[in-house]
C-alpha atoms as a PDB file:
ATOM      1  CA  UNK A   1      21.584 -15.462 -18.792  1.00  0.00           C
ATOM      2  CA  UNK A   2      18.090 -16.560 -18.729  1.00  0.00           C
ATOM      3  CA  UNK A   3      16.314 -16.362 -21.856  1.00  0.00           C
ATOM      4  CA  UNK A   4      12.270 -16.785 -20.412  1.00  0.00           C
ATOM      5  CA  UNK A   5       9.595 -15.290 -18.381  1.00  0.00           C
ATOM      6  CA  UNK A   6       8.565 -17.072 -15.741  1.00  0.00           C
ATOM      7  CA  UNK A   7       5.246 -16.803 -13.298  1.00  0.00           C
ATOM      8  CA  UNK A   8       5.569 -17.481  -9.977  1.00  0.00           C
ATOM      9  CA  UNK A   9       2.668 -18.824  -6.728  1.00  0.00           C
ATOM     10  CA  UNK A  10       3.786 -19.721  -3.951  1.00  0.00           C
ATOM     11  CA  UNK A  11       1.797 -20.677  -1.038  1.00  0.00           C
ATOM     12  CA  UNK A  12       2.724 -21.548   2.790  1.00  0.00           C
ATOM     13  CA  UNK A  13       1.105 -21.077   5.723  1.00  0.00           C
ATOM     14  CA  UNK A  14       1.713 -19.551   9.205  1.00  0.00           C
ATOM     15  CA  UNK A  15       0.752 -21.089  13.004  1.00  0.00           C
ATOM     16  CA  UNK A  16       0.702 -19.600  15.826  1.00  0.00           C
ATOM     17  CA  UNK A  17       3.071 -16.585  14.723  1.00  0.00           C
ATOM     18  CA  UNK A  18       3.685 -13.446  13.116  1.00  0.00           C
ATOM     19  CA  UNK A  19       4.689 -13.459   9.401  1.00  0.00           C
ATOM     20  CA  UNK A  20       5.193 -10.248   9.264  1.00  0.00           C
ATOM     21  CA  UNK A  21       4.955  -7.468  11.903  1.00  0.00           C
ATOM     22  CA  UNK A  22       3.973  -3.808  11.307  1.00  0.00           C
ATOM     23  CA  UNK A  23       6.436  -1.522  12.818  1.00  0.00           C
ATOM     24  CA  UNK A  24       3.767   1.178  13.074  1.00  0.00           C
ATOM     25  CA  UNK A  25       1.268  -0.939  14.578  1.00  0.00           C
ATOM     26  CA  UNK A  26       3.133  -2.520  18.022  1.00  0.00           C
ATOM     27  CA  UNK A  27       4.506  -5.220  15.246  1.00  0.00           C
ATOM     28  CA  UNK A  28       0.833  -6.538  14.835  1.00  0.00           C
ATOM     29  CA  UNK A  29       0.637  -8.785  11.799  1.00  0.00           C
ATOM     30  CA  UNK A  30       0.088  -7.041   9.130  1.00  0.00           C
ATOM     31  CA  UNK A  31      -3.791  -6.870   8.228  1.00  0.00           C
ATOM     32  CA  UNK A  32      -6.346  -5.727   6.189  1.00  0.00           C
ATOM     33  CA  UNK A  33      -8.883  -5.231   9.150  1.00  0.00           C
ATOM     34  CA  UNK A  34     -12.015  -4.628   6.615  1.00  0.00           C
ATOM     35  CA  UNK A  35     -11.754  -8.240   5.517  1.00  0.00           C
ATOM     36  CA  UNK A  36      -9.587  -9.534   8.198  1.00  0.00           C
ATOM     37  CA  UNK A  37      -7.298 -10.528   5.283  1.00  0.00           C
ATOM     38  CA  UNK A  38      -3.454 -11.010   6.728  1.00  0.00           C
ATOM     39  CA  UNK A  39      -0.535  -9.215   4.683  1.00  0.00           C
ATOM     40  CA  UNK A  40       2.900  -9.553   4.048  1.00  0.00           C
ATOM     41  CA  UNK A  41       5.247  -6.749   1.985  1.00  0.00           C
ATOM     42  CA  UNK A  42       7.763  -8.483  -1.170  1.00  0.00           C
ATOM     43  CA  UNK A  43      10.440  -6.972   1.171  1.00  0.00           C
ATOM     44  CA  UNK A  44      10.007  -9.304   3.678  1.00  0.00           C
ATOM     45  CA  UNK A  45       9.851 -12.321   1.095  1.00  0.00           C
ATOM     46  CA  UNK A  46      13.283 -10.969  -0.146  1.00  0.00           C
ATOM     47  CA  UNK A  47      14.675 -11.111   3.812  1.00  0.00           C
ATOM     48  CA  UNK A  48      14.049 -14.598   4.158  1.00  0.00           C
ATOM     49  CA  UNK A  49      16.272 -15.260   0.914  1.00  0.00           C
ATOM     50  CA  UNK A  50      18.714 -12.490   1.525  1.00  0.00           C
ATOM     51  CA  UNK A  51      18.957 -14.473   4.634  1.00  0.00           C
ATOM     52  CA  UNK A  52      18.979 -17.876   3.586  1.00  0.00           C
ATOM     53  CA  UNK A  53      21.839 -17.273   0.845  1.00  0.00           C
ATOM     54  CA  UNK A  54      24.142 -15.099   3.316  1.00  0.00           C
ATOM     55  CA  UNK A  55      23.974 -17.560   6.524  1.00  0.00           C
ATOM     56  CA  UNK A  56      23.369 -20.673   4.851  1.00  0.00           C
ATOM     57  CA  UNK A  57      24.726 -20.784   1.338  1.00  0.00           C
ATOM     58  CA  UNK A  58      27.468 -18.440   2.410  1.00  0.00           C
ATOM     59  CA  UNK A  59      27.086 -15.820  -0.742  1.00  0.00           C
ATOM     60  CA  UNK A  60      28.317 -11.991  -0.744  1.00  0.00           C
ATOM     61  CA  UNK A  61      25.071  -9.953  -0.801  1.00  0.00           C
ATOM     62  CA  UNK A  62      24.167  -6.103  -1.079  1.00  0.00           C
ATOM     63  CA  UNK A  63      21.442  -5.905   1.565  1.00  0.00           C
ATOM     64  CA  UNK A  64      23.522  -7.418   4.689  1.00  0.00           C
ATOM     65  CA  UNK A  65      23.589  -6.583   8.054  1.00  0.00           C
ATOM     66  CA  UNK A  66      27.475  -6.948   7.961  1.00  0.00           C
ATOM     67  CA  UNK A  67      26.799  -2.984   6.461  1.00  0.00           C
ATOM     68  CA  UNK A  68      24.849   0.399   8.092  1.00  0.00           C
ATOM     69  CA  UNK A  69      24.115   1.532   5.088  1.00  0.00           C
ATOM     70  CA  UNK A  70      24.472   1.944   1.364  1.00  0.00           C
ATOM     71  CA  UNK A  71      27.486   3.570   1.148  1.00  0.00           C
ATOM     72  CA  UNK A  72      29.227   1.900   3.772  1.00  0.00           C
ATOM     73  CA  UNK A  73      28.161  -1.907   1.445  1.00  0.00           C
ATOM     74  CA  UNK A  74      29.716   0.067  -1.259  1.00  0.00           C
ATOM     75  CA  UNK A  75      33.008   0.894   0.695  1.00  0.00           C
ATOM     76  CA  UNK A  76      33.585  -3.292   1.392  1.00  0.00           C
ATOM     77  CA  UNK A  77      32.548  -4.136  -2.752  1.00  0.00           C
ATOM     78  CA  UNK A  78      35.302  -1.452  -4.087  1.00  0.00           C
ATOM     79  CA  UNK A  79      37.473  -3.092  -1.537  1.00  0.00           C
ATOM     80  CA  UNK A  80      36.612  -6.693  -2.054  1.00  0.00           C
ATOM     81  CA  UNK A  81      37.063  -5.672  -5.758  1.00  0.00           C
ATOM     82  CA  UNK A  82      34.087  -6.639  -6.643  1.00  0.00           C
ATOM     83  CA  UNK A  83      30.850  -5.473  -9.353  1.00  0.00           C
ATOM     84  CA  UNK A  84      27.553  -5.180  -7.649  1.00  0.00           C
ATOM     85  CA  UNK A  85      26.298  -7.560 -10.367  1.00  0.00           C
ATOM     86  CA  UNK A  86      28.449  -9.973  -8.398  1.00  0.00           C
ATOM     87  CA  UNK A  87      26.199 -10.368  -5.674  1.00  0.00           C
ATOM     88  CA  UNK A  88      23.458 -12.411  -5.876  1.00  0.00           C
ATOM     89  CA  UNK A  89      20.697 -10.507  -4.664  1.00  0.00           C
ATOM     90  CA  UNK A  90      21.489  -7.623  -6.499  1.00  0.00           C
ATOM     91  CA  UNK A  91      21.189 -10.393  -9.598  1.00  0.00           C
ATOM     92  CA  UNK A  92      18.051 -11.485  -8.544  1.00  0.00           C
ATOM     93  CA  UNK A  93      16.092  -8.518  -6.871  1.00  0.00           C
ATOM     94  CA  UNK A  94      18.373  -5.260  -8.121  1.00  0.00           C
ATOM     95  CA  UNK A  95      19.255  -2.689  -5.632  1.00  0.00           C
ATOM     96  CA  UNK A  96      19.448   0.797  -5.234  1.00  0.00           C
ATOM     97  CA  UNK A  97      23.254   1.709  -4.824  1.00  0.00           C
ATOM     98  CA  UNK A  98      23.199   5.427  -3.893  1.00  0.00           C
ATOM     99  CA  UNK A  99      25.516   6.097  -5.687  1.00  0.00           C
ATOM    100  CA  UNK A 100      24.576   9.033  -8.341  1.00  0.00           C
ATOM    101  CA  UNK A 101      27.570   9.300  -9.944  1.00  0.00           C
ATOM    102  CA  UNK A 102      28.525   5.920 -10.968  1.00  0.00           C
ATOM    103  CA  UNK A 103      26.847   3.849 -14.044  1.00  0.00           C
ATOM    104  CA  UNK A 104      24.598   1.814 -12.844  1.00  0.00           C
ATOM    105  CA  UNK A 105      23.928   3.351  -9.633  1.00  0.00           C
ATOM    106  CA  UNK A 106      19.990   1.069 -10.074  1.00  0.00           C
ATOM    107  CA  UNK A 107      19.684  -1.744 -10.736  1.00  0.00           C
ATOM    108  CA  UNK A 108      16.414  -3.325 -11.699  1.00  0.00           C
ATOM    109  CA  UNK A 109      15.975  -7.061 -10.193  1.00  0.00           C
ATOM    110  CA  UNK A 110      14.619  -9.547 -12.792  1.00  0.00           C
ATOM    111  CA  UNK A 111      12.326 -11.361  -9.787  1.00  0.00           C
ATOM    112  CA  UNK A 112      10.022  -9.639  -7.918  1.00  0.00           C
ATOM    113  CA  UNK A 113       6.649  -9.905  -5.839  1.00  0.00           C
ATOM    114  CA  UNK A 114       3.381  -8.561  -5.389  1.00  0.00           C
ATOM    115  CA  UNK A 115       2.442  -7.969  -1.470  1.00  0.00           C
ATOM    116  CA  UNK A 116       1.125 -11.124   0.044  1.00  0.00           C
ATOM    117  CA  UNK A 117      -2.356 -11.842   1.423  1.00  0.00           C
ATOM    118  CA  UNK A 118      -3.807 -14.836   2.944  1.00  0.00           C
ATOM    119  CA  UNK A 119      -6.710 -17.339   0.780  1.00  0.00           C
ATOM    120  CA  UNK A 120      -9.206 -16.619   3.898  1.00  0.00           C
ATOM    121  CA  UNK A 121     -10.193 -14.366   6.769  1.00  0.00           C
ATOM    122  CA  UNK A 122      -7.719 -14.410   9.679  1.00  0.00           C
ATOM    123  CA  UNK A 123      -8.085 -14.755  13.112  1.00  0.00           C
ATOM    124  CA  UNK A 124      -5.486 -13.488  15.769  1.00  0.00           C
ATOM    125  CA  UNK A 125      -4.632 -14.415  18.937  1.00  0.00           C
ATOM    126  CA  UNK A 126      -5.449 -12.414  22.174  1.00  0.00           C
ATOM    127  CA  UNK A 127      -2.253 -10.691  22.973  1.00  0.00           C
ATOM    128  CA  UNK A 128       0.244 -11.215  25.288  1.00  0.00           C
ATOM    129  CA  UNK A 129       2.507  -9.556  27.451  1.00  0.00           C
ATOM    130  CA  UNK A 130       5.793 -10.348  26.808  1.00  0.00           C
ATOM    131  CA  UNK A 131       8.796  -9.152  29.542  1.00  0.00           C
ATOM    132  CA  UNK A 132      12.834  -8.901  28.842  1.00  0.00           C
ATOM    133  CA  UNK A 133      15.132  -8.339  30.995  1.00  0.00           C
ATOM    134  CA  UNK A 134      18.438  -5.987  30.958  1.00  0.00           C
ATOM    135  CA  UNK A 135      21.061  -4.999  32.741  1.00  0.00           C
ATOM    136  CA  UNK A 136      18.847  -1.394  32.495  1.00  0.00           C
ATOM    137  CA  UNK A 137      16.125  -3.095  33.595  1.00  0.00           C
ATOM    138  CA  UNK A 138      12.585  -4.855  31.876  1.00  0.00           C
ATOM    139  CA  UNK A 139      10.933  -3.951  28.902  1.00  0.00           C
ATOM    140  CA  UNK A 140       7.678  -4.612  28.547  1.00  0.00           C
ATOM    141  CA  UNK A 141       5.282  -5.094  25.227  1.00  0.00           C
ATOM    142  CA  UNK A 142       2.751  -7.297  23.650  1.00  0.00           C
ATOM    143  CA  UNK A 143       3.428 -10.485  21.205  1.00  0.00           C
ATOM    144  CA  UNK A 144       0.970 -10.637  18.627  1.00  0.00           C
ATOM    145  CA  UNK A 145       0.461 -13.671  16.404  1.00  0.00           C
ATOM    146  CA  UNK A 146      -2.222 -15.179  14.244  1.00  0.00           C
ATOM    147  CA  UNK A 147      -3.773 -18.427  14.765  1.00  0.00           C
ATOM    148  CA  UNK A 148      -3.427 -19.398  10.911  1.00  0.00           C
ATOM    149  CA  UNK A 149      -2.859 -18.527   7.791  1.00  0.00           C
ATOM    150  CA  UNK A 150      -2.101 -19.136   4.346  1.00  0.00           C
ATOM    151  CA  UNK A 151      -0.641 -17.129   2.514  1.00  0.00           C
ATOM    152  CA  UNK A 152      -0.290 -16.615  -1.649  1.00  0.00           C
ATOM    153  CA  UNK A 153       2.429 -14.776  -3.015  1.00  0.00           C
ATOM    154  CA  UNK A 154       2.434 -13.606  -6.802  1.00  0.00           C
ATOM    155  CA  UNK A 155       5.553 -12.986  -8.622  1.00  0.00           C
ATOM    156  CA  UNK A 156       7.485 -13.195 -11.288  1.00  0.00           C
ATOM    157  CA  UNK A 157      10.662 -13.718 -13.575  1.00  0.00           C
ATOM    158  CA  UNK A 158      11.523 -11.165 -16.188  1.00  0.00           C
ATOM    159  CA  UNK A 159      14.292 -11.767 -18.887  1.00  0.00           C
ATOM    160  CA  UNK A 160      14.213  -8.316 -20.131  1.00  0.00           C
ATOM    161  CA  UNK A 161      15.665  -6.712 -16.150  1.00  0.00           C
ATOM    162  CA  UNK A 162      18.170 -10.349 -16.435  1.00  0.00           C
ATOM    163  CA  UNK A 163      20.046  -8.688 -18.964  1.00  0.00           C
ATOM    164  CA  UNK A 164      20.615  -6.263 -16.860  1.00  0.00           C
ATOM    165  CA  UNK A 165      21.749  -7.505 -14.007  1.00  0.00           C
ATOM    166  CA  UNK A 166      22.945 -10.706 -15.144  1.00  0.00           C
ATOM    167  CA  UNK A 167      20.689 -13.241 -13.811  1.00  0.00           C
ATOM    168  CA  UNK A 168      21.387 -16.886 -15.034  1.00  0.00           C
ATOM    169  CA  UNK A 169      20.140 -20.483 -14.777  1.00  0.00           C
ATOM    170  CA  UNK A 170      22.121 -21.091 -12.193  1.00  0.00           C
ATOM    171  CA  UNK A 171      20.951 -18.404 -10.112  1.00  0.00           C
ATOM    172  CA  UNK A 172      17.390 -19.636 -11.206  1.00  0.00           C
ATOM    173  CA  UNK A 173      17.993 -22.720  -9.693  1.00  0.00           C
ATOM    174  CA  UNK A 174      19.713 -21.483  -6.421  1.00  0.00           C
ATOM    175  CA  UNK A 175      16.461 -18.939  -6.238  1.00  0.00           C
ATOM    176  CA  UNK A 176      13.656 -22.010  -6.290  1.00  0.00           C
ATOM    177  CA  UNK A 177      15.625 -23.837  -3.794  1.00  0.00           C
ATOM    178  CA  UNK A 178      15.790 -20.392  -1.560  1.00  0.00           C
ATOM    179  CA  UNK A 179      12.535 -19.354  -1.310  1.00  0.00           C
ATOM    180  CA  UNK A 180      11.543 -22.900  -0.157  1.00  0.00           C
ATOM    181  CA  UNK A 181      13.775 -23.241   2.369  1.00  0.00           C
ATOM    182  CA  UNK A 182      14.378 -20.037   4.048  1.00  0.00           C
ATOM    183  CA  UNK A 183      11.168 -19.639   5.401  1.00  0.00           C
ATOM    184  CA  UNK A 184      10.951 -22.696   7.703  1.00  0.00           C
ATOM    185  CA  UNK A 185      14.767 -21.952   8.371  1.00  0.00           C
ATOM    186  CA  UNK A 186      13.855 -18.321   9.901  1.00  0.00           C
ATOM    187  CA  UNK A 187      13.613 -20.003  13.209  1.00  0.00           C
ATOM    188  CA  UNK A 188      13.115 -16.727  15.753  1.00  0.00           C
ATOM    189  CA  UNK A 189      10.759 -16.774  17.794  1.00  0.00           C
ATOM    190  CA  UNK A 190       8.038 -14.852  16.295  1.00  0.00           C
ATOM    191  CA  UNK A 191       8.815 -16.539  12.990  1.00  0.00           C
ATOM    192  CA  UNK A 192       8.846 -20.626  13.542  1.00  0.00           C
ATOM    193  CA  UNK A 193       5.780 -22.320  12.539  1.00  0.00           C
ATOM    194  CA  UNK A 194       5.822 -21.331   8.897  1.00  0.00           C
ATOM    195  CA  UNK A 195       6.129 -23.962   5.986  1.00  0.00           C
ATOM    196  CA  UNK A 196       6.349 -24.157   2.448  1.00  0.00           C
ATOM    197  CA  UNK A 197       2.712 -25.932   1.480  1.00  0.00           C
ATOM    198  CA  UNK A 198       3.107 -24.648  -2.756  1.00  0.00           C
ATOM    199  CA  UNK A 199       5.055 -23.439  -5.568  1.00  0.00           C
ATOM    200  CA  UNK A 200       5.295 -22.980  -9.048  1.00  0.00           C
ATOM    201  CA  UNK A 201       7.271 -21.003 -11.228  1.00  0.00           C
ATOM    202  CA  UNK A 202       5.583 -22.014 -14.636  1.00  0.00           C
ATOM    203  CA  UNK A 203       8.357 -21.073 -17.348  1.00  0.00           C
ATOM    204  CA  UNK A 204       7.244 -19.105 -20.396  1.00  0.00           C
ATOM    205  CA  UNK A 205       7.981 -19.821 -23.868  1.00  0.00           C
ATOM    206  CA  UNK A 206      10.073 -16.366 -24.679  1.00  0.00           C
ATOM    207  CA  UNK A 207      10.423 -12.831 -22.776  1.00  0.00           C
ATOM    208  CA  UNK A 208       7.550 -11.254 -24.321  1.00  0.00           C
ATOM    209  CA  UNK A 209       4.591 -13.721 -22.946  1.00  0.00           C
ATOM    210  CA  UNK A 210       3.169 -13.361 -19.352  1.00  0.00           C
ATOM    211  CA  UNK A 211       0.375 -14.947 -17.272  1.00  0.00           C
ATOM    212  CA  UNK A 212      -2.086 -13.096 -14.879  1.00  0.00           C
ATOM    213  CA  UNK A 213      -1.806 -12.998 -11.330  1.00  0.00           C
ATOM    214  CA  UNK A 214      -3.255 -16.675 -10.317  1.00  0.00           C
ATOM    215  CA  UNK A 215      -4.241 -16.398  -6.756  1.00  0.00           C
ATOM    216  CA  UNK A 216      -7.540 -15.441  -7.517  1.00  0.00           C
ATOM    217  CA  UNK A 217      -7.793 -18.871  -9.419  1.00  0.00           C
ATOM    218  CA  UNK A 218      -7.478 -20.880  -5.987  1.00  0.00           C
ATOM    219  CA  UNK A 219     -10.455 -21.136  -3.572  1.00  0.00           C
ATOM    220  CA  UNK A 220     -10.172 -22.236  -0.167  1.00  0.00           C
ATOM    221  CA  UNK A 221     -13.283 -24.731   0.965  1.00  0.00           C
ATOM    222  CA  UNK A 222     -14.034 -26.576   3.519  1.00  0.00           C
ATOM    223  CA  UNK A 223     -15.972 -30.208   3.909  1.00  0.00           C
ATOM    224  CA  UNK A 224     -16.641 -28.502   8.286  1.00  0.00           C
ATOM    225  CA  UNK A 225     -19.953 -26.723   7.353  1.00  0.00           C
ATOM    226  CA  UNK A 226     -18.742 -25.031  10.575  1.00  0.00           C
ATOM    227  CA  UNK A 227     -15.452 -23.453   8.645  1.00  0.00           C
ATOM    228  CA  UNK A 228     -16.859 -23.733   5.386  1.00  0.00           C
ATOM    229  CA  UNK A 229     -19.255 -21.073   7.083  1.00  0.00           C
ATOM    230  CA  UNK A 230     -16.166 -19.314   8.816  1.00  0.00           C
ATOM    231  CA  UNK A 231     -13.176 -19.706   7.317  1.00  0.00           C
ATOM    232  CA  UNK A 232     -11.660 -17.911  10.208  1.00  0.00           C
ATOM    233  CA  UNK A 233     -11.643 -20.900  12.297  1.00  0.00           C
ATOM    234  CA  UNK A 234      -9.173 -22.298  10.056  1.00  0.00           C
ATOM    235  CA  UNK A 235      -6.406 -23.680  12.051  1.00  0.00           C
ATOM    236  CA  UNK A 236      -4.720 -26.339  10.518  1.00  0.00           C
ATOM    237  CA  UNK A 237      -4.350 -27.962   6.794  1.00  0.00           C
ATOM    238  CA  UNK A 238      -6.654 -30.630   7.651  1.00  0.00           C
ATOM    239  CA  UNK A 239      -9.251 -28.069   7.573  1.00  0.00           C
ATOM    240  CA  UNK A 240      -9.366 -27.118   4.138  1.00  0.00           C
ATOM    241  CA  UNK A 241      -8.718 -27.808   0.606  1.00  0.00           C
ATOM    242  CA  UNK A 242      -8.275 -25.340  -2.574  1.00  0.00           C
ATOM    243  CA  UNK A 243     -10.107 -25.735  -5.580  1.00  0.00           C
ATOM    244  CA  UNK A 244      -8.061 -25.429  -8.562  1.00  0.00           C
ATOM    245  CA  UNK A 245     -10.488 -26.156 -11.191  1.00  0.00           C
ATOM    246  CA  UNK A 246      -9.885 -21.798 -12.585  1.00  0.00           C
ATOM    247  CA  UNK A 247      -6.455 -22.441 -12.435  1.00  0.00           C
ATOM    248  CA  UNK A 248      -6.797 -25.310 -14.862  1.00  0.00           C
ATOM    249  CA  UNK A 249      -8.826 -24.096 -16.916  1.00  0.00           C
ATOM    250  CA  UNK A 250      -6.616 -20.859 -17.101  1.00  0.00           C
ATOM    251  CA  UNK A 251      -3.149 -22.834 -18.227  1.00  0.00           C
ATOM    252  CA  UNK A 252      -5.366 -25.199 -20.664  1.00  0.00           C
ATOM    253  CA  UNK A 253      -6.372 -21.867 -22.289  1.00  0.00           C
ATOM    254  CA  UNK A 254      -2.924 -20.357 -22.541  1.00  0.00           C
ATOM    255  CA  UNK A 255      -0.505 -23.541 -22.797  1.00  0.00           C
ATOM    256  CA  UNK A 256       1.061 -22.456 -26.054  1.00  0.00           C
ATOM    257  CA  UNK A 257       2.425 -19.474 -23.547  1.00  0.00           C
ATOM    258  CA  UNK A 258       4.111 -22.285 -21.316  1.00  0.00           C
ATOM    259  CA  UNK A 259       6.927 -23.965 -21.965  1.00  0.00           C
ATOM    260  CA  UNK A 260       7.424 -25.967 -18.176  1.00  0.00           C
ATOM    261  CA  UNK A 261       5.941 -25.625 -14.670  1.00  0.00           C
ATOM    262  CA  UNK A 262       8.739 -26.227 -12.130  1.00  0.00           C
ATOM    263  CA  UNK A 263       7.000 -27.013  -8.896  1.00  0.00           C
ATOM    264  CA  UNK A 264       6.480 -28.274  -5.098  1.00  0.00           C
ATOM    265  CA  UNK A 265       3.524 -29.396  -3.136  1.00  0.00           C
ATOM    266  CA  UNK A 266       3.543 -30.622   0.479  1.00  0.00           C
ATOM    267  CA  UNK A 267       1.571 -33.525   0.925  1.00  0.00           C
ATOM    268  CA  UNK A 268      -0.108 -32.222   3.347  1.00  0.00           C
ATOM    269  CA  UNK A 269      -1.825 -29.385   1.366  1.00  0.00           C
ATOM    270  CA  UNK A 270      -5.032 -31.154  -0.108  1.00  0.00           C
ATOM    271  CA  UNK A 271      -5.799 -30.358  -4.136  1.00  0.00           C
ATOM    272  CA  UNK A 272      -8.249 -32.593  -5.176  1.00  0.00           C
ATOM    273  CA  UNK A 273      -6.939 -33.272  -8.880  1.00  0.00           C
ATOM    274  CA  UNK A 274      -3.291 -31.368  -8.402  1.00  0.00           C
ATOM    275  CA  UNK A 275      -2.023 -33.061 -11.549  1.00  0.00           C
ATOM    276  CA  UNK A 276      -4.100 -31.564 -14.389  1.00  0.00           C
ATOM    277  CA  UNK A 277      -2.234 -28.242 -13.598  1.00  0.00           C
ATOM    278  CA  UNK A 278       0.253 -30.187 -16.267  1.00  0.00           C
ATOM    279  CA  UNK A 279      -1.776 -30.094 -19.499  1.00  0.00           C
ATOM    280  CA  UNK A 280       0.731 -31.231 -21.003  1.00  0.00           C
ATOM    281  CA  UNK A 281       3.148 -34.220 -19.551  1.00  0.00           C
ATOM    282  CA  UNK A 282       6.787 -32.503 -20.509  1.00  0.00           C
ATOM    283  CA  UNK A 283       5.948 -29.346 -18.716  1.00  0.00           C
ATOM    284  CA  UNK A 284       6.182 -31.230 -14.898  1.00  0.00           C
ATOM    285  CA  UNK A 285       9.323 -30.476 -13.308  1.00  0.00           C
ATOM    286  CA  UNK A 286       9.406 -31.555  -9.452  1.00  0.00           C
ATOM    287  CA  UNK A 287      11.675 -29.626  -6.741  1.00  0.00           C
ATOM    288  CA  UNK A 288      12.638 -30.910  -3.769  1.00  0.00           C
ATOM    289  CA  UNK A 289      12.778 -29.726  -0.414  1.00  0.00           C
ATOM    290  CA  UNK A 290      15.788 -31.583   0.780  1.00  0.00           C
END
């Protein structure tokens, strides 16, 4: 089992889509219309992973679609002969088993997330009507998308919940390779044009130390003096770059807290002076994508 805390950001950025659709708002993107700020819940973050290990690393999860409900899921594990600790997701995010009389019945997830929120002001694009066909006949409704945005996502690791639920290394591992690919794998049609721009999950020392949430450490600029004046017209990574220089300052002040930063960056997200988020040389610990 793992032994640390971690802290986890984790950027990536949306085009011409909908990262995550209110139900109770015609499946708008979710928004924060006072400062046109574009949302996404931690249970969508979880979907794309639940999704990527069931389809594409072929693992046994709780939350499946293969189930209708709770007790149904828990019908197949008894049957499969299997612990819900055997599952990965329950591992990683916990789960809530329904059932009250069996130990165990909750299960506290060692990695969770804060709901996301984009770095700027978001624009959306005029709706559109959208038509299916059945064999009932058309439906009609409107497809709602945004024209950019990237989004920060705060979470993090705790050792205390992994002794819980088991969470090891291994599954570590497995969960930094998930969250960057499943999101430009969720290839539906309201979902493609999403990518993976940042991520770090800086290790702690111990299970006792934390970090504060960092995304209000990164500030999205512009050389445009048109989008540096609106960063709503922000439409493409080309447009921007994030200032770091809080974040820095921030891990220089609590490095004896950190023990490694494992980490991606797309080279097409600009940081002017990326590396000194590695005070120190040993902590730099490069994922890849592939």
């Amino acid at each position: 089992m793992i032994n640390n805390n971690s802290e986890i950001l984790f950027l990536y950025d949306a085009q011409m889509c909908n990262p995550n659709g209110d139900m109770d708002n015609e499946n708008k993107p979710r928004m924060d219309y006072d400062t046109y700020t574009n949302l996404v819940s931690d249970v969508r973050i979880k979907r794309y992973i639940r999704d990527y290990l069931e389809i594409v690393k072929e693992k046994p999860i709780f939350v499946t679609a293969n189930a209708k409900d709770a007790k149904d899921r828990n019908a197949q594990i008894k049957k499969e002969k299997l612990e819900h600790t055997d599952l990965i997701d329950v591992r990683m995010f916990g789960a809530v088993t329904a059932e009250k009389d069996r130990v165990g019945g909750h299960f506290t997830g060692a990695i969770q997330f804060n709901w996301g929120y984009s770095l700027h002001p978001v624009e959306l694009v005029d709706s559109s009507t959208i038509t299916s066909s059945f064999s009932s006949g058309e439906g009609i409704g409107k497809d709602y998308r945004v024209h950019y945005s990237l989004l920060a996502i705060s979470g993090s690791v705790n050792a205390h919940a992994a002794d819980k639920t088991s969470l090891s290394n291994e599954d570590l591992a497995l969960f930094d390779e998930a969250i960057l690919r499943s999101i430009p794998l969720a290839r539906t049609r309201s979902k493609i044009g999403q990518y993976p721009r940042l991520y770090l999950r800086i290790e702690l020392k111990d299970k006792n130390s934390f970090l504060k949430d960092m995304r209000s450490m990164l500030i999205m600029k512009s050389n445009d003096e048109t989008i540096a004046a609106n960063l709503r017209l922000v439409r493409k990574p080309e447009d921007y770059y994030i200032d770091i220089s809080q974040l820095v300052e921030y891990l220089n002040d609590n490095q004896e807290k950190i023990s490694k930063i494992h980490y991606f960056k797309d080279k097409e997200l600009n940081i002017p002076e990326f590396e000194k988020i590695f005070v120190k040389a040993d902590w730099k610990h490069e994922l890849s994508l592939l």
